[in-house]
Protein backbone atom coordinates (compact mmCIF):
# COMPACT_ATOMS: atom_id res chain seq x y z
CA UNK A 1 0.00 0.00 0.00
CA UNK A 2 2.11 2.55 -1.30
CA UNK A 3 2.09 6.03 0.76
CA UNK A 4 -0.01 4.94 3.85
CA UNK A 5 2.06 6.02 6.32
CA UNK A 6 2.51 9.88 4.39
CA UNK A 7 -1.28 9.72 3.88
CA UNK A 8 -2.21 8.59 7.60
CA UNK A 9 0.07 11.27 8.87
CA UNK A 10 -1.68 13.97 6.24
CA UNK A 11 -4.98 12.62 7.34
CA UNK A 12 -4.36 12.93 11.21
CA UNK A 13 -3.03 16.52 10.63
CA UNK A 14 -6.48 17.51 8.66
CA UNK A 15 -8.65 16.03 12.17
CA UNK A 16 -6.67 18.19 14.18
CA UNK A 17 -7.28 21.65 12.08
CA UNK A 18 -11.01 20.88 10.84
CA UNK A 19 -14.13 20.97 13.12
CA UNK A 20 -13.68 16.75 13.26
CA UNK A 21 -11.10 16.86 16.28
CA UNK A 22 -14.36 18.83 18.35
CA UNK A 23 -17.17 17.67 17.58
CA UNK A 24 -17.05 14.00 18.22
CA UNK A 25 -15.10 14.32 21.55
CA UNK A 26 -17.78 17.05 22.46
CA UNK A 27 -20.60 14.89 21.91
CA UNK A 28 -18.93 11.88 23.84
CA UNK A 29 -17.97 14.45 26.64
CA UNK A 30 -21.26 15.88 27.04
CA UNK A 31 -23.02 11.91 27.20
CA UNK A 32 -20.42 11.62 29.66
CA UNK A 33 -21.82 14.62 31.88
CA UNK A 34 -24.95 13.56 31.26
CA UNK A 35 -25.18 9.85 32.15
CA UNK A 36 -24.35 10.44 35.84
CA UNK A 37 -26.17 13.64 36.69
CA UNK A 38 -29.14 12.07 34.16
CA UNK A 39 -29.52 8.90 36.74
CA UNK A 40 -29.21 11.27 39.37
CA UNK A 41 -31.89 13.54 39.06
CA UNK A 42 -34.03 11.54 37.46
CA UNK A 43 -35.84 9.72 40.85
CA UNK A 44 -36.05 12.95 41.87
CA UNK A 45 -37.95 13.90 38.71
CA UNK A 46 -40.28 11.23 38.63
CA UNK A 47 -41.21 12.08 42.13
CA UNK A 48 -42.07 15.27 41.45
CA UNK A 49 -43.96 14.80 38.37
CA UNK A 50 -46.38 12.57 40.51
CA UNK A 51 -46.44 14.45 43.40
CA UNK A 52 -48.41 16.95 41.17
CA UNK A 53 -50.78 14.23 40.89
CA UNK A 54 -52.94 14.41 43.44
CA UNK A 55 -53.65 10.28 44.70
CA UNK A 56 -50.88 9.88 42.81
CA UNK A 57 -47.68 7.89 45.01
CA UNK A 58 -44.75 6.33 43.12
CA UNK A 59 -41.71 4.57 45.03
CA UNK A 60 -38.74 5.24 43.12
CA UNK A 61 -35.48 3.52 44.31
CA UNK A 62 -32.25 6.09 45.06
CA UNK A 63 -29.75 6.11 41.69
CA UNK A 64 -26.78 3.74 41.90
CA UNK A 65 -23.68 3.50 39.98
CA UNK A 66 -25.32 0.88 37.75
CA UNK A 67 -28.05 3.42 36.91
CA UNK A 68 -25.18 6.22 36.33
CA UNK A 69 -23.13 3.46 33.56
CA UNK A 70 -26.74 2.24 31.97
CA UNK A 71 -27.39 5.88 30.86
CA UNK A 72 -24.00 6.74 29.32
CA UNK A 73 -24.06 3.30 27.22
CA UNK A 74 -27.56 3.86 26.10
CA UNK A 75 -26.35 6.92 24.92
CA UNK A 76 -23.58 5.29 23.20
CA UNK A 77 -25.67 2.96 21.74
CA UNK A 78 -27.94 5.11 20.50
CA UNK A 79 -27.01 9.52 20.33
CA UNK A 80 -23.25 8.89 19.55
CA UNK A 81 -23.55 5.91 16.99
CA UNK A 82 -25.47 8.02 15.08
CA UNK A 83 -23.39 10.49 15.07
CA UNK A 84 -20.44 8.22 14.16
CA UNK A 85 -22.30 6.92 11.11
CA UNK A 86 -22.91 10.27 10.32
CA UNK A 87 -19.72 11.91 10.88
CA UNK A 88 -18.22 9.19 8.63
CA UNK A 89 -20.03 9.12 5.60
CA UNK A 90 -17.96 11.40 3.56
CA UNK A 91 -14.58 9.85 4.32
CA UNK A 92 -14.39 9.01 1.04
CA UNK A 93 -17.14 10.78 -1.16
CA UNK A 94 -16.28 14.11 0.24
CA UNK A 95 -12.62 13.99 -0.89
CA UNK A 96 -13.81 12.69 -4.10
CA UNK A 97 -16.32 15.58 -4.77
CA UNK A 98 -13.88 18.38 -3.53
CA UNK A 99 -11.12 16.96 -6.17
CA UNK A 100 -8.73 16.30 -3.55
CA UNK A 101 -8.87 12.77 -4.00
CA UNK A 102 -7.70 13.38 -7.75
CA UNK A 103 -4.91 15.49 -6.66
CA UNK A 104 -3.35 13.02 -3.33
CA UNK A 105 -3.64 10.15 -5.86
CA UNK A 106 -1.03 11.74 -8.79
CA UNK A 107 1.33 11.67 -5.84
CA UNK A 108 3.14 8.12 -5.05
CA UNK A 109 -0.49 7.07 -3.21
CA UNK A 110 -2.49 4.04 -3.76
CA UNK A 111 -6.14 4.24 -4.08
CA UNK A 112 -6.15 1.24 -1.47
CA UNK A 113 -3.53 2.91 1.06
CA UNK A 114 -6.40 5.89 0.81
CA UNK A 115 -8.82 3.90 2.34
CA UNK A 116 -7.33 2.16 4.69
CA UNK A 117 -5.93 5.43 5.63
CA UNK A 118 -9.22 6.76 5.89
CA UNK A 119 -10.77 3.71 8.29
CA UNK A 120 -7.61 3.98 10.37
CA UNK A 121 -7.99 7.38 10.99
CA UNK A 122 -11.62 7.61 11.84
CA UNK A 123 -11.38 4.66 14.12
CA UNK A 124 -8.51 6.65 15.94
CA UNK A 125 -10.51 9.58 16.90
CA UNK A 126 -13.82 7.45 17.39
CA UNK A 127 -11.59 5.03 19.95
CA UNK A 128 -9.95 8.57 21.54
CA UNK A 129 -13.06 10.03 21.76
CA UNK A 130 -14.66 7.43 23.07
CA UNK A 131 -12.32 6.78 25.84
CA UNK A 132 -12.34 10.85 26.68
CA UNK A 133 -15.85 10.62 26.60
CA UNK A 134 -15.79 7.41 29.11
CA UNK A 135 -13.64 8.65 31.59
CA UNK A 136 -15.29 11.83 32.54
CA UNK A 137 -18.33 9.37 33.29
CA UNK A 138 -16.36 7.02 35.30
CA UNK A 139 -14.97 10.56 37.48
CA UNK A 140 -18.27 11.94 37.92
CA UNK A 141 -19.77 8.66 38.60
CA UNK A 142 -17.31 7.92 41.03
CA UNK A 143 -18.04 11.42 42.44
CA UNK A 144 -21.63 11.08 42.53
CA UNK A 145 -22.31 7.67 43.52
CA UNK A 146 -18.81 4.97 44.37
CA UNK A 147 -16.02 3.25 42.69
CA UNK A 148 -18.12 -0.12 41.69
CA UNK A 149 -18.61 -1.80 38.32
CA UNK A 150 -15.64 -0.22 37.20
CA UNK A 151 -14.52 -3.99 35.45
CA UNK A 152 -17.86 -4.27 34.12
CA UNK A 153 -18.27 -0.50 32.68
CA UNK A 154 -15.00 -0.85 30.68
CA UNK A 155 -15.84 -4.08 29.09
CA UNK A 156 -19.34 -2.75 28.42
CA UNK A 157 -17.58 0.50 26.44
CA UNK A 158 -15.32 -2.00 24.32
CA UNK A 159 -17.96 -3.96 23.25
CA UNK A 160 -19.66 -0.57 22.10
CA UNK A 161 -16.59 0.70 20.55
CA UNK A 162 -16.22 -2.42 18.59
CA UNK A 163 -19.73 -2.04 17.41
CA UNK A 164 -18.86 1.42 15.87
CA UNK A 165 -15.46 0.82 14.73
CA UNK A 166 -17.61 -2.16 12.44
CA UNK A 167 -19.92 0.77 11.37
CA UNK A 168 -16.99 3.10 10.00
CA UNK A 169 -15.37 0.46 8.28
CA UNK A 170 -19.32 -0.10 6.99
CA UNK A 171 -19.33 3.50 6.27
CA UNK A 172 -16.38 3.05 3.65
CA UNK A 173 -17.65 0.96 1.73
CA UNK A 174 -20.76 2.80 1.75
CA UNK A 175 -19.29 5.90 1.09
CA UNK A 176 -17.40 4.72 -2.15
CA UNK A 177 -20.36 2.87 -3.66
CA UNK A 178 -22.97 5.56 -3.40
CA UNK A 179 -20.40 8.46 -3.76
CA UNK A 180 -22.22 10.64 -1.83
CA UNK A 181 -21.97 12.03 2.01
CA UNK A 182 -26.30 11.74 2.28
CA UNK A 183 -26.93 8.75 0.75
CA UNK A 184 -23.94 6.51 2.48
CA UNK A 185 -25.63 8.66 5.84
CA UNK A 186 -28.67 7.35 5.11
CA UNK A 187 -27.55 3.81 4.36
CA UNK A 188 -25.67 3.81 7.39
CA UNK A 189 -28.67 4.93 9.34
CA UNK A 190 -30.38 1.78 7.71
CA UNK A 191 -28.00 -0.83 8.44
CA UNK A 192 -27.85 0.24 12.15
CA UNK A 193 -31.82 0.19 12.26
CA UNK A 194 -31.86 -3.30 10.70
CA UNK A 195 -29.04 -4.21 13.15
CA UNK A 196 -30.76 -3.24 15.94
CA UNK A 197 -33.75 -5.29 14.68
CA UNK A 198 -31.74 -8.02 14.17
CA UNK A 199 -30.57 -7.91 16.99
CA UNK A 200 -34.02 -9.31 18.61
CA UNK A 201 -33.53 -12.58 16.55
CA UNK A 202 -31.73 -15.10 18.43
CA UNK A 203 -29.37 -16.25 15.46
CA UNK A 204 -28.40 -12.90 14.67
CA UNK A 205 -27.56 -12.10 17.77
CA UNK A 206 -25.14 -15.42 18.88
CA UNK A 207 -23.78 -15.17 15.81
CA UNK A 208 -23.22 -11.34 14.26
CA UNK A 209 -22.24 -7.97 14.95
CA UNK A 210 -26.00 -7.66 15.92
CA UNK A 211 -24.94 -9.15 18.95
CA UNK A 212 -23.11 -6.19 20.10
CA UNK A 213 -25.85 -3.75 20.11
CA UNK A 214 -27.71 -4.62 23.34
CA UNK A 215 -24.60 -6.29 24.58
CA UNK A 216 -23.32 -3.16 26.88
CA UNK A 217 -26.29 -2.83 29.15
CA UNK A 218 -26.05 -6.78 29.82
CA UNK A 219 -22.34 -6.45 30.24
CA UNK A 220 -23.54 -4.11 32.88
CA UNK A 221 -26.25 -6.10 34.46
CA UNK A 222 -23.91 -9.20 34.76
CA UNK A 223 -26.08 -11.36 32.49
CA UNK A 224 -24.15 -14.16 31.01
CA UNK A 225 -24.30 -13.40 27.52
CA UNK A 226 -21.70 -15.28 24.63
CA UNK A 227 -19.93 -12.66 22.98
CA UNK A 228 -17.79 -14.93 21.39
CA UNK A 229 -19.05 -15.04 17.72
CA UNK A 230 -20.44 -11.33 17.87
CA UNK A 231 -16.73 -9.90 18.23
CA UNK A 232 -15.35 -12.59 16.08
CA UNK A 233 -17.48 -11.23 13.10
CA UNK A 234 -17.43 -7.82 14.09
CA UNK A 235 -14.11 -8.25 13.56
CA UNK A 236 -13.89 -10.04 10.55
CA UNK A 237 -16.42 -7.93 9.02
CA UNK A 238 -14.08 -4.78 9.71
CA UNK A 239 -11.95 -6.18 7.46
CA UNK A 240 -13.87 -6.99 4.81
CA UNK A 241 -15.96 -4.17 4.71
CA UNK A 242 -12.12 -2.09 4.62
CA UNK A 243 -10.96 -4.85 1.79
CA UNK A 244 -14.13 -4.77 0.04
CA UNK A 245 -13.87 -0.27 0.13
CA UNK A 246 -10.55 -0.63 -1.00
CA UNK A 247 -11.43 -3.27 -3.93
CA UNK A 248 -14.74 -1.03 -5.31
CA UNK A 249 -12.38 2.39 -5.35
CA UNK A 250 -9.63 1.34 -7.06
CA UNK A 251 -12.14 0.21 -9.97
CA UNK A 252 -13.49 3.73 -10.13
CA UNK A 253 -13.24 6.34 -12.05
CA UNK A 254 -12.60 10.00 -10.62
């Protein structure tokens, strides 16, 4: 793959001067905030909605650390992976429409070194992010509530971040078969909706990347759940999905 390494270091360069270096770690900071203080207030909230009710009494147990780490990978699951999907989808159709994929490839770059470039670089700042976005949960949890599940709460953030590192290497391949930041969005949106769907099938979810979706929260809960074959072809499919971008753009034409 001739000129990843110049390409990768180009590409890392352009996250740290464009709006991509602060906007996904903002949106993984601020679920961070808001998982702890969320689970906090919310018993309180409830409460008070009912107490405006007159007749009305509803018990609601005090937040716990569990409650805190439940909320931030919910949000994961559901806020940021959008916004991963969405963030991604012009990885490779935007640098084809603004030419600059014509003029980094007349330099000693392969088309396939471009993409892999690409996937490499977006997983970076979605696994940075990600663990930014993590920790300030774990302080403020710790702060608000105790030290427990810590074990448990970074497993259940791998498995997430494996789930979205499979959906920008998705977002690739979607991006250099449609050719165009909206409709690989959109596509992207699709495949995580059918995932999710999937993901109520029992098949699907021993033995694919749907799997992974729900997985966190049970990670959380301490249900035994096989994770075994989700990761294995969340994995897998990574690959692919990177192989398969690579394959499809260096058969196009600019």
């Amino acid at each position: 793959m001739q000129g990843f390494r110049v390409f990768l270091v180009k590409e890392a360069r352009e996250i740290t001067r464009t709006w991509r270096i602060w906007v996904l770690p903002a949106i993984l900071v601020a679920v961070g905030v808001l998982g702890p203080i969320s689970a906090l207030l919310a018993p309180a909230l409830v409460e008070s909605l009912a107490g405006s009710q007159p007749g009305v009494v509803i018990e609601i147990p005090e937040a716990t650390t569990l409650d805190a780490y439940l909320q931030f990978v919910g949000d994961l699951t559901q806020i940021v992976l959008i916004a991963v999907i969405i963030a991604s989808a012009g990885m490779i159709a935007g640098e084809v429409r603004s030419g600059t994929a014509v003029l980094v490839l007349t330099k000693p770059l392969s088309r396939q070194a471009m993409v892999v470039a690409k996937v490499v670089s977006n997983s970076v700042l979605v696994a940075l992010s990600t663990a930014l976005g993590s920790f300030v949960c774990w302080v403020l949890t710790v702060a608000l509530f105790d030290d427990a599940l810590v074990v448990e709460f970074v497993e259940a953030v791998a498995v997430w971040l494996l789930l979205a590192l499979f959906f920008v290497a998705l977002m690739a391949l979607l991006s250099v078969v449609l050719r165009s930041q909206a409709g690989a969005a959109g596509a992207g949106l699709a495949a995580y909706l059918l995932l999710a769907i999937a993901s109520g099938w029992g098949p699907a979810r021993e033995y694919s990347p749907a799997g992974l979706v729900a997985a966190s929260g049970r990670v959380l809960t301490g249900e035994n759940i096989a994770l075994v074959w989700p990761v294995v072809t969340a994995v897998v499919g990574i690959v692919a999905l990177t192989v398969a971008a690579a394959a499809v753009f260096t058969r196009q034409e600019l």
